[in-house]
Protein backbone atom coordinates (compact mmCIF):
# COMPACT_ATOMS: atom_id res chain seq x y z
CA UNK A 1 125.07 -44.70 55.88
CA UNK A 2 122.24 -45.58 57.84
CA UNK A 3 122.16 -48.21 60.74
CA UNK A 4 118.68 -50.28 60.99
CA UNK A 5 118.03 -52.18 64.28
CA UNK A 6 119.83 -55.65 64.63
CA UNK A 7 116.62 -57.53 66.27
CA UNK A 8 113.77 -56.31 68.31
CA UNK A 9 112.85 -57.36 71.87
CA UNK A 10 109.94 -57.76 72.97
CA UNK A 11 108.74 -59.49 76.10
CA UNK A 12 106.49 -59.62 78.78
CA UNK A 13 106.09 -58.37 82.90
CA UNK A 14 104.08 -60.02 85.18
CA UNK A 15 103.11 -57.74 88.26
CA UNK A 16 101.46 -59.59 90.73
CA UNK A 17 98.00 -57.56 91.96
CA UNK A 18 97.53 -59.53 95.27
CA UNK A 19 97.96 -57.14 98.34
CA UNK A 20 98.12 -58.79 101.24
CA UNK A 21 98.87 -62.29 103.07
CA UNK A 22 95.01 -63.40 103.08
CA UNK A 23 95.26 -62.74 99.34
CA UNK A 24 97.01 -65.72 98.75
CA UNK A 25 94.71 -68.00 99.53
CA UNK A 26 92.61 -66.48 96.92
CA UNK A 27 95.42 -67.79 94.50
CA UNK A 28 94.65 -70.88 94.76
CA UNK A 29 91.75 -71.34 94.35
CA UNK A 30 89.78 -72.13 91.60
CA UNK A 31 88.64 -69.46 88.82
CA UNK A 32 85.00 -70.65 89.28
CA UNK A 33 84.53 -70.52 93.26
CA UNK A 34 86.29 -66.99 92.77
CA UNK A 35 83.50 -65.77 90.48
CA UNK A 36 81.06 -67.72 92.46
CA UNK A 37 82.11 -66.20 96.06
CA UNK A 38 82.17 -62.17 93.94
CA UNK A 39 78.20 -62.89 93.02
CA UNK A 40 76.92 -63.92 96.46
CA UNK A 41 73.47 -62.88 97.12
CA UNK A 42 73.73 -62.38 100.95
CA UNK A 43 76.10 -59.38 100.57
CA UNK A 44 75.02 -56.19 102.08
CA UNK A 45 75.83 -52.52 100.25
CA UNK A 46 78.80 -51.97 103.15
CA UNK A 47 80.03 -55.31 101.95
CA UNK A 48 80.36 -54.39 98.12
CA UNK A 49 81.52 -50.83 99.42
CA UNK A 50 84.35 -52.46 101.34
CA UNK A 51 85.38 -54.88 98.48
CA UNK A 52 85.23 -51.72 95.62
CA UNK A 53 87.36 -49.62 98.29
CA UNK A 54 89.62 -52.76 98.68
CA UNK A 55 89.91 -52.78 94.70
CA UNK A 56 90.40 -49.27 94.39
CA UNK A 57 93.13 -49.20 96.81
CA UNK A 58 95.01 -52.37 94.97
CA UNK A 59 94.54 -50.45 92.01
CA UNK A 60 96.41 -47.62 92.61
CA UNK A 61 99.35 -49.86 94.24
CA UNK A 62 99.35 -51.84 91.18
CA UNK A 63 99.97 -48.63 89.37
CA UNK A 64 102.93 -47.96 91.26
CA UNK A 65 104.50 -50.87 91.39
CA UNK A 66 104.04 -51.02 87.47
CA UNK A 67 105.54 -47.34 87.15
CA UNK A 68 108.68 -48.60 88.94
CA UNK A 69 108.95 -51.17 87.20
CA UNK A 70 108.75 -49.50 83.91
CA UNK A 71 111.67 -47.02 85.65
CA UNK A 72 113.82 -49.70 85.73
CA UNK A 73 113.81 -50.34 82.09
């Protein structure tokens, strides 16, 4: 006799990417002076460096915090 699956779950996570304190700040503000503040002209190469590193960095702890979390599953 074969058993079939009783119901499904399916649901999702929400893993915060914000790193730091200064971070949230960034939360609330709005979507538009977020975009706005990314595209400013007066940024110098070191700047967008620093941000990409920045993003890079959040990245990978992103991707750790997501692999524990699918651990604990």
């Amino acid at each position: 006799m074969k058993q079939g699956l009783i119901y499904v779950k399916q649901f999702y996570i929400v893993v915060p990417y914000y790193v730091g304190e200064m971070d949230a700040d960034q939360v609330k503000k709005p979507w538009r002076s977020k975009f706005m503040d990314a595209l400013n002209a007066k940024d110098d190469v070191e700047s967008v460096v620093s941000r990409y590193r920045n993003f890079v960095k959040g990245q990978k702890m992103i991707n750790t915090r997501i692999a524990l979390v699918q651990e604990g599953l």
